[in-house]
Protein backbone atom coordinates (compact mmCIF):
# COMPACT_ATOMS: atom_id res chain seq x y z
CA UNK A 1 0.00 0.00 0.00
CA UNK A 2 3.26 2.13 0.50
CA UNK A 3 4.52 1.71 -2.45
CA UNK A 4 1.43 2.90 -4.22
CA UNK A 5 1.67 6.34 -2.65
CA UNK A 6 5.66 6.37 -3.68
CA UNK A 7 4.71 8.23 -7.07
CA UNK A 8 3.52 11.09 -7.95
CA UNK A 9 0.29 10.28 -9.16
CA UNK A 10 -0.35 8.10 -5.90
CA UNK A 11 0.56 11.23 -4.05
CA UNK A 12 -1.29 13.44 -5.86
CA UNK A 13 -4.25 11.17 -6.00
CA UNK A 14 -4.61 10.81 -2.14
CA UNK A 15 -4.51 14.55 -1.52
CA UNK A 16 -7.42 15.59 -3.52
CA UNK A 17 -9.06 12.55 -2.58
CA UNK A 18 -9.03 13.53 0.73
CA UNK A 19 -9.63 16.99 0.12
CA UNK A 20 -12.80 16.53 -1.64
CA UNK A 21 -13.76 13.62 1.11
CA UNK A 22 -13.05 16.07 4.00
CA UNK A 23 -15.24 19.15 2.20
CA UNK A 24 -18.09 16.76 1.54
CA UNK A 25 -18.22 15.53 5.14
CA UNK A 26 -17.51 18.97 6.17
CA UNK A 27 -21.09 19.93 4.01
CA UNK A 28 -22.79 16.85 4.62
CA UNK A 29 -22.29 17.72 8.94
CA UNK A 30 -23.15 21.50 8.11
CA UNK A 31 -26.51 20.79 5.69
CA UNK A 32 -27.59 18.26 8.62
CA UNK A 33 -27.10 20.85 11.69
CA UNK A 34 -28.36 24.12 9.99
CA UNK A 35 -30.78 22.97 7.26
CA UNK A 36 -34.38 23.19 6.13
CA UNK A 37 -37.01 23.36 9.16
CA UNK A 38 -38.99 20.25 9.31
CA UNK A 39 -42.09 20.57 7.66
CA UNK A 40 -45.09 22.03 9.46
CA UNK A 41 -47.82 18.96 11.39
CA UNK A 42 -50.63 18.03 9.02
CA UNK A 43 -53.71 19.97 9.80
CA UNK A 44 -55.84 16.81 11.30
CA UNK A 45 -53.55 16.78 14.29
CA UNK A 46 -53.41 20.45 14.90
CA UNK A 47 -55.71 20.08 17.60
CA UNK A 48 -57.37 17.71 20.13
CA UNK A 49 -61.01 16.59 20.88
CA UNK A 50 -61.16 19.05 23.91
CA UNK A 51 -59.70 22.02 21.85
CA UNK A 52 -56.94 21.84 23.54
CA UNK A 53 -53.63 21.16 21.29
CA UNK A 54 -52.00 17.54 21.76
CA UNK A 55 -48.36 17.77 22.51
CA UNK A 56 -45.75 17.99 19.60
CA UNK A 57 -44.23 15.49 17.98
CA UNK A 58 -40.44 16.10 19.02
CA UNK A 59 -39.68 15.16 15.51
CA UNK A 60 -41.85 18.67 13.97
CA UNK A 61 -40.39 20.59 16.81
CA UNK A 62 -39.32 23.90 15.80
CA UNK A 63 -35.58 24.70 15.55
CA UNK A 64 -33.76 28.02 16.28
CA UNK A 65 -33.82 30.61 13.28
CA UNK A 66 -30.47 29.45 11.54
CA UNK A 67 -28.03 32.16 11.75
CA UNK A 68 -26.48 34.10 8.51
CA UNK A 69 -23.52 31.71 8.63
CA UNK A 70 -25.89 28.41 8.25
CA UNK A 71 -26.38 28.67 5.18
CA UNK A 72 -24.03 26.89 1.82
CA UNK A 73 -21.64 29.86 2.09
CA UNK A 74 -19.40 28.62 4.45
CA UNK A 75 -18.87 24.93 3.47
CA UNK A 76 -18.63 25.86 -0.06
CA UNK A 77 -15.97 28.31 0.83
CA UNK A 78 -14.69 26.01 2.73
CA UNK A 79 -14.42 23.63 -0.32
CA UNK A 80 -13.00 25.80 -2.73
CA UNK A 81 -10.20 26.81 -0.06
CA UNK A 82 -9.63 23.19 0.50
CA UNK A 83 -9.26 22.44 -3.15
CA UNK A 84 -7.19 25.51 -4.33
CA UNK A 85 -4.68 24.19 -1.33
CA UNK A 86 -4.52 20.69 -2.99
CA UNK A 87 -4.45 21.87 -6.40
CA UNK A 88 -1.72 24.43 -5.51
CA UNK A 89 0.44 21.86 -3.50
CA UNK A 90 -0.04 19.22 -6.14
CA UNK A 91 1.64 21.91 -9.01
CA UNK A 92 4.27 22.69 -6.42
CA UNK A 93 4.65 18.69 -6.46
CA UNK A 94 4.53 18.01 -9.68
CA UNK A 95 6.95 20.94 -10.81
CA UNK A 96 9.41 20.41 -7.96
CA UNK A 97 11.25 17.45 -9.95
CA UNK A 98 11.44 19.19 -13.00
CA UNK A 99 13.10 22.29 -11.67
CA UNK A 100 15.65 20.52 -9.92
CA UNK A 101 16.26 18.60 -13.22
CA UNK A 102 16.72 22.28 -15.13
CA UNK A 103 19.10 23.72 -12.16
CA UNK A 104 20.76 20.50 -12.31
CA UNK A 105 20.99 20.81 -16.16
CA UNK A 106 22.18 24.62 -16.10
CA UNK A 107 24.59 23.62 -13.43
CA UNK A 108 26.17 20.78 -15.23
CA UNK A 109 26.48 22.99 -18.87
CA UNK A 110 28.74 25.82 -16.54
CA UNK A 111 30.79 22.40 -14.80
CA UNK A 112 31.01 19.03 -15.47
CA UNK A 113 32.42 18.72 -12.14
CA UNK A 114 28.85 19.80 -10.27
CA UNK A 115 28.00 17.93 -7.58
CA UNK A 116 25.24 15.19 -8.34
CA UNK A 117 21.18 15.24 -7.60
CA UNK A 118 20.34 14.13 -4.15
CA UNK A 119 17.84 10.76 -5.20
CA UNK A 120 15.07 11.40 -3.21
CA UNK A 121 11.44 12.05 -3.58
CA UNK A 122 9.13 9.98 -4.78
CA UNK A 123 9.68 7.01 -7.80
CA UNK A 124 9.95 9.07 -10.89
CA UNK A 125 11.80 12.18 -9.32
CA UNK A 126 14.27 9.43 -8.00
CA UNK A 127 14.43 7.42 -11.23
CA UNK A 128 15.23 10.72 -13.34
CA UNK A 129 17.94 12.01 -10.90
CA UNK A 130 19.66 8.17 -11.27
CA UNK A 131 19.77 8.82 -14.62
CA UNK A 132 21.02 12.60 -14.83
CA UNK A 133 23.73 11.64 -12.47
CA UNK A 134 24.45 8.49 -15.01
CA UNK A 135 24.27 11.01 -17.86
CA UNK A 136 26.60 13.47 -16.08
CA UNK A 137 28.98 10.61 -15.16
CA UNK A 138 29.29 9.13 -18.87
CA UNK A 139 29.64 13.17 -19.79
CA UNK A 140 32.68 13.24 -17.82
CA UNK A 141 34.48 10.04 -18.16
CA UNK A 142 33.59 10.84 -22.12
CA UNK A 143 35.32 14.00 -21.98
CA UNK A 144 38.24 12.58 -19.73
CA UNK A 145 39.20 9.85 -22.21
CA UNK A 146 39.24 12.36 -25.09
CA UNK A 147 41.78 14.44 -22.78
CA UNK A 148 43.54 11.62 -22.07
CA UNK A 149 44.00 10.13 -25.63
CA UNK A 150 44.28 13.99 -27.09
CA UNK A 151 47.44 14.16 -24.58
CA UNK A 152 48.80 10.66 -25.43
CA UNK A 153 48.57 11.71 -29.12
CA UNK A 154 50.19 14.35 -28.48
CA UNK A 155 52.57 13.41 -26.80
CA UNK A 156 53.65 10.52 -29.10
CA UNK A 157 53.39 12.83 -31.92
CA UNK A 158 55.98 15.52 -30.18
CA UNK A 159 58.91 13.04 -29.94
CA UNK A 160 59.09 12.35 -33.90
CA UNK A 161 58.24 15.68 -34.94
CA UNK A 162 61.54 16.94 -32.79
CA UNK A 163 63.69 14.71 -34.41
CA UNK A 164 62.43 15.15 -37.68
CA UNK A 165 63.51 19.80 -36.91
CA UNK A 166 67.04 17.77 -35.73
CA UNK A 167 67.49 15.61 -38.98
CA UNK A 168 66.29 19.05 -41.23
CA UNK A 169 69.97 20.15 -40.39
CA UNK A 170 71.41 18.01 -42.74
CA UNK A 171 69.32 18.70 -45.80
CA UNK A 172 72.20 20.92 -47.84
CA UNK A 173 68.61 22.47 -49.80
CA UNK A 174 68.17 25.71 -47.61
CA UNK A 175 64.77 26.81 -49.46
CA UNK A 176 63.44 22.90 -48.96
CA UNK A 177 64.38 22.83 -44.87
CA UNK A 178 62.78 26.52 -44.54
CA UNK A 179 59.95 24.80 -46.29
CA UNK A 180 59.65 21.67 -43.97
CA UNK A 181 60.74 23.75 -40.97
CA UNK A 182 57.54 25.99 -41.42
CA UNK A 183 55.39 22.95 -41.86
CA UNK A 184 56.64 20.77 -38.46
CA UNK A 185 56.37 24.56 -36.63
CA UNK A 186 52.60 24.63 -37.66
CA UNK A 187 52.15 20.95 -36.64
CA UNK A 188 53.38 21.66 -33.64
CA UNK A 189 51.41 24.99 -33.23
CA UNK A 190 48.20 22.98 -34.00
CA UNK A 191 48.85 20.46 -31.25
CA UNK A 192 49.76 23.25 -28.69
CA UNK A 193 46.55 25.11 -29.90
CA UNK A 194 44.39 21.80 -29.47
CA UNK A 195 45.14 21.11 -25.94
CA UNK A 196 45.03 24.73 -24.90
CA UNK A 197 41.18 24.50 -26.93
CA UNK A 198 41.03 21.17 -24.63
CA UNK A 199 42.01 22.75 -21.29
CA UNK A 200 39.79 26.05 -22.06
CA UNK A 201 36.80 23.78 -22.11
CA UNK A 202 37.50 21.59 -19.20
CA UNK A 203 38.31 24.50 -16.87
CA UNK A 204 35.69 25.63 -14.48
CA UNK A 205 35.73 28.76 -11.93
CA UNK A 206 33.70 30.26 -10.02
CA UNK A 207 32.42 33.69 -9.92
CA UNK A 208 34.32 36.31 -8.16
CA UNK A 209 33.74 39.82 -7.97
CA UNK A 210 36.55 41.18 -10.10
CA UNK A 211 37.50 44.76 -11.16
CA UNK A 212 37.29 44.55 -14.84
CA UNK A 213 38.98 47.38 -15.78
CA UNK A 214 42.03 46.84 -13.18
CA UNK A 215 42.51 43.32 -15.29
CA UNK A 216 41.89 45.23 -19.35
CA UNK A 217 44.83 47.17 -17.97
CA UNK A 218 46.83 45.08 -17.00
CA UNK A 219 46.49 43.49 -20.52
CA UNK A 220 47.26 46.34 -22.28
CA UNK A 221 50.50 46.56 -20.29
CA UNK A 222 51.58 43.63 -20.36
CA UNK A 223 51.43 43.95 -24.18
CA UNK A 224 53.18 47.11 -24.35
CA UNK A 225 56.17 45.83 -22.63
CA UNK A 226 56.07 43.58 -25.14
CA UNK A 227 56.16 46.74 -27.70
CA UNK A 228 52.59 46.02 -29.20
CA UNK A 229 50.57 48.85 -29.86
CA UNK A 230 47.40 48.72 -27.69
CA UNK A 231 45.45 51.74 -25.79
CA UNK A 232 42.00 51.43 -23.23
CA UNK A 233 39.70 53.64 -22.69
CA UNK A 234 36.34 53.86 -20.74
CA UNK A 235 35.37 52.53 -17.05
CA UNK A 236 33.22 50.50 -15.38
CA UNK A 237 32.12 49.08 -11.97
CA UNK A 238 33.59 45.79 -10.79
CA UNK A 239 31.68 43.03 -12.05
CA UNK A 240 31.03 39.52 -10.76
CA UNK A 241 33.13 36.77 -13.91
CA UNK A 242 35.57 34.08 -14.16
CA UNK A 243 38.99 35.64 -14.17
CA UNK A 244 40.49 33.02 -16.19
CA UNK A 245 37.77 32.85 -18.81
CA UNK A 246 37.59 36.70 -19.01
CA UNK A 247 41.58 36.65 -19.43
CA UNK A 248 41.36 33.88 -22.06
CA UNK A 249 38.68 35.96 -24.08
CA UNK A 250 40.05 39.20 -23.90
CA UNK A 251 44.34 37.64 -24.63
CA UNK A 252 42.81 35.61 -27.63
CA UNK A 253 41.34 39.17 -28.98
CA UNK A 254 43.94 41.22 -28.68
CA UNK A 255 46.51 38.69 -30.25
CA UNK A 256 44.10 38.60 -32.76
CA UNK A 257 43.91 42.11 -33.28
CA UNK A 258 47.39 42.77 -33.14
CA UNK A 259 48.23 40.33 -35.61
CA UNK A 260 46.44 41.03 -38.27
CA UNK A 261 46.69 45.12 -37.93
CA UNK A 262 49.56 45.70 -35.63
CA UNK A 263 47.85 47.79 -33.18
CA UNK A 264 44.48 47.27 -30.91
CA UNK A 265 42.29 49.53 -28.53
CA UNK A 266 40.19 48.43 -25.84
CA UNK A 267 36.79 50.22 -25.21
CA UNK A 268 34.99 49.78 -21.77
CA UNK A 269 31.26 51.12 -21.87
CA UNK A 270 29.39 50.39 -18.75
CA UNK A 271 25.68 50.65 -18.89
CA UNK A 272 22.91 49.33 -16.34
CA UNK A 273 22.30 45.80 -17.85
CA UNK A 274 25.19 44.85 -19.48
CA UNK A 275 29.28 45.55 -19.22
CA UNK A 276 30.27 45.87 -23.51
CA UNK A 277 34.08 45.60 -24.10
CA UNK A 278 35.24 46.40 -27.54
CA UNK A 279 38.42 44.99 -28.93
CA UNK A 280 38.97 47.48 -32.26
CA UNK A 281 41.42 47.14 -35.01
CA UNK A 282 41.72 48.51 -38.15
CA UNK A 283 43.30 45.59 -40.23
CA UNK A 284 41.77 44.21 -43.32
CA UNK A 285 38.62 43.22 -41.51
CA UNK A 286 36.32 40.18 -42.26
CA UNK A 287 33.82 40.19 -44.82
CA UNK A 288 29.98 40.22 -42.88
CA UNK A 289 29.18 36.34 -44.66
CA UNK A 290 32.40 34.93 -42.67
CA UNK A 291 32.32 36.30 -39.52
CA UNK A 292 29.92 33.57 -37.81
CA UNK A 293 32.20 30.70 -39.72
CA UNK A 294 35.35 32.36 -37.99
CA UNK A 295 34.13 30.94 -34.75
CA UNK A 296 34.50 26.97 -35.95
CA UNK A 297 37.21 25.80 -34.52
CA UNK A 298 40.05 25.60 -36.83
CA UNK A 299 38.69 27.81 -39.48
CA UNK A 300 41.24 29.88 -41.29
CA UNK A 301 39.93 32.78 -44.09
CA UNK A 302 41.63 33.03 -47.36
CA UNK A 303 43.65 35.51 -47.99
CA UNK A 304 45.32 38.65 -45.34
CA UNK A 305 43.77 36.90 -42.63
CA UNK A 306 44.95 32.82 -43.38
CA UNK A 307 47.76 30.71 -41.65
CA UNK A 308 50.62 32.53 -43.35
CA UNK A 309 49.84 35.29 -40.33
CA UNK A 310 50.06 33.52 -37.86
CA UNK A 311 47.45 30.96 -35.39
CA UNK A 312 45.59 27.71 -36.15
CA UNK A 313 42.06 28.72 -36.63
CA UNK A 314 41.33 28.16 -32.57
CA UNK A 315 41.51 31.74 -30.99
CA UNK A 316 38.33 33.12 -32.46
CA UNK A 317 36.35 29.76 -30.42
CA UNK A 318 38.27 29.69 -27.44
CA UNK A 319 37.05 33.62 -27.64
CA UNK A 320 33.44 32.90 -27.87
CA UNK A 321 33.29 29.77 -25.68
CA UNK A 322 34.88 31.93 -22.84
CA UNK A 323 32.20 34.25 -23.07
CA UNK A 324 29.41 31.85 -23.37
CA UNK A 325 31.02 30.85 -19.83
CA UNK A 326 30.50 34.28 -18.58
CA UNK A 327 27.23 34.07 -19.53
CA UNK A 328 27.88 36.86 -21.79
CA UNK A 329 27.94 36.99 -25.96
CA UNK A 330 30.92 37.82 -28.53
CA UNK A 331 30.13 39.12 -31.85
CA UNK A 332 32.13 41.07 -34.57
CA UNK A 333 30.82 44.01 -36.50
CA UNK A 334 32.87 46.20 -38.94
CA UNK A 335 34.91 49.15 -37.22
CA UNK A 336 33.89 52.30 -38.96
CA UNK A 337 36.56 53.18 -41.39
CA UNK A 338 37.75 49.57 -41.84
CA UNK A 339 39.12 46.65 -39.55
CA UNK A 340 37.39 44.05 -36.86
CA UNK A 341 35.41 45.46 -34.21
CA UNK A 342 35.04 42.32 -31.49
CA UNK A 343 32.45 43.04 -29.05
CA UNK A 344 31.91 41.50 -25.56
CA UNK A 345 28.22 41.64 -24.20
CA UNK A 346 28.85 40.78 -20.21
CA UNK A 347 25.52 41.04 -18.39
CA UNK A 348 25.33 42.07 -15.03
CA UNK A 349 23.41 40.41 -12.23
């Protein structure tokens, strides 16, 4: 008999059934004590041979005038209170499971690493937390054996590749080793770019209030000791992010920028919904069809903006993917006069 009320129908079963029982009995015990008044004595018994009237039947006795509250007003309020409690605490029931499922779900897309739902409840919220924390568990040891093999890979494919830059030394064709040198340098480039694009997406923070600006200028100096030509401008308030993920973002930009126009500048505009960030160059710019297909990972454009610059084709999606972390947006428009114009939508809370 338990086990029958274990689900959520059997739970939400019994509580209207005993809702409604309770408001008829509730009626039923009200009608009995404050209805009708008995009909009146038939007229042959009204009075006696003598004149004199008999004594009443106690069943035709009058009753007390019934008072204003006697009447159906106050058991069927009483019913409709009773059944707008069961209906509202059989939603509550019935929606309970499902919003632990989507915080669960919206916890698990921000960390893989999230701790798992508490199995509890009745048979089908139990059953469907067993299987999100089986689907979260697969998730991870998924993505842990594509680390894993990624790193192997890599690392099997670094020993050959360095001995095939040693053995280049001895090819007496200077134009063919610059050609083969250039080709191991961007095999190599693409493995280092992989597992960085690997470590980006296993890497969970948590939020921190951070000032924003403090950390855009701290960029912009670290890249001018460097001698690159970048300038910031604009403030804003602190902001709650993920300091690595806004780092990763905003260094991916800028070496974007500066290689493809040799200079940068970093706008700040802080307005009430949203922190925007605006990494501006005025290089040769990407034409408005390609700049969604710029975010695939490895996708290079033909032409000023291809391999022979520089990069693999990951910094544009380790971009985006950072700031999908934040919970924020990246898009590129055209900067007025020519170049990129990458723009960083951060909400705040």
């Amino acid at each position: 008999m338990r086990a029958r009320f274990d689900t959520l129908f059997g739970r939400l079963f019994g509580m209207l059934f005993v809702a409604i029982v309770l408001a008829h009995l509730l009626a039923f015990a009200w009608f009995h004590h404050y209805g009708p008044p008995p009909p009146p004595p038939p007229p042959e018994f009204s009075e006696g041979v003598d004149g004199q009237r008999p004594p009443m039947d106690p069943r035709f006795e009058p009753r007390p005038p019934r008072p204003w509250f006697g009447g159906p007003l106050v058991p069927l309020t009483f019913q409709f209170i009773s059944l707008m409690i069961a209906a509202w605490y059989g939603a509550k029931l019935l929606t309970r499971p499902i919003q632990r499922l989507s915080d669960a779900a919206e916890r698990l897309s921000e960390n893989l690493d999230s701790p798992p739902l508490d199995e509890s409840g009745p048979k089908e919220a139990r059953q469907a937390a067993h299987t999100f924390n089986l689907m979260q568990q697969r998730i991870r040891e998924q993505v842990q054996q594509r680390a894993r093999m990624l790193g192997a890979v890599s690392h099997d494919l670094r020993t050959p590749l360095s001995r095939l830059k040693l053995r280049l030394e001895n090819i007496s064709d200077e134009k063919l080793q610059g050609q083969m040198r250039q080709d191991l340098d961007d095999m190599i480039g693409m493995l280092d770019a992989t597992l960085t694009y690997l470590h980006e997406q296993r890497t969970s923070e948590a939020l921190q209030l951070m000032d924003v600006q403090a950390l855009v200028e701290s960029l912009c100096e670290n890249a001018e000791d460097q001698g690159a030509d970048v300038q910031v401008s604009g403030h804003c308030a602190p902001l709650p992010v993920q300091p690595m993920a806004l780092r990763s973002c905003l260094n991916n930009l800028m070496d974007n920028a500066l290689r493809y126009a040799g200079q940068a500048r970093i706008e700040l505009q802080d307005q009430r919904e949203q922190l925007l960030i605006r990494v501006i160059d005025h290089g040769p710019g990407i034409a408005a069809d390609k700049r969604e297909a710029v975010f695939e990972p490895f996708y290079r454009l033909e032409g000023s903006r291809n391999r022979n610059s520089g990069g693999v084709g990951l910094g544009m999606t380790i971009a985006r993917e950072a700031a999908q972390r934040l919970g924020g947006q990246l898009n590129l428009e055209e900067t007025p006069g020519g170049g990129l114009t990458a723009i960083i939508r951060l909400p705040r809370p």
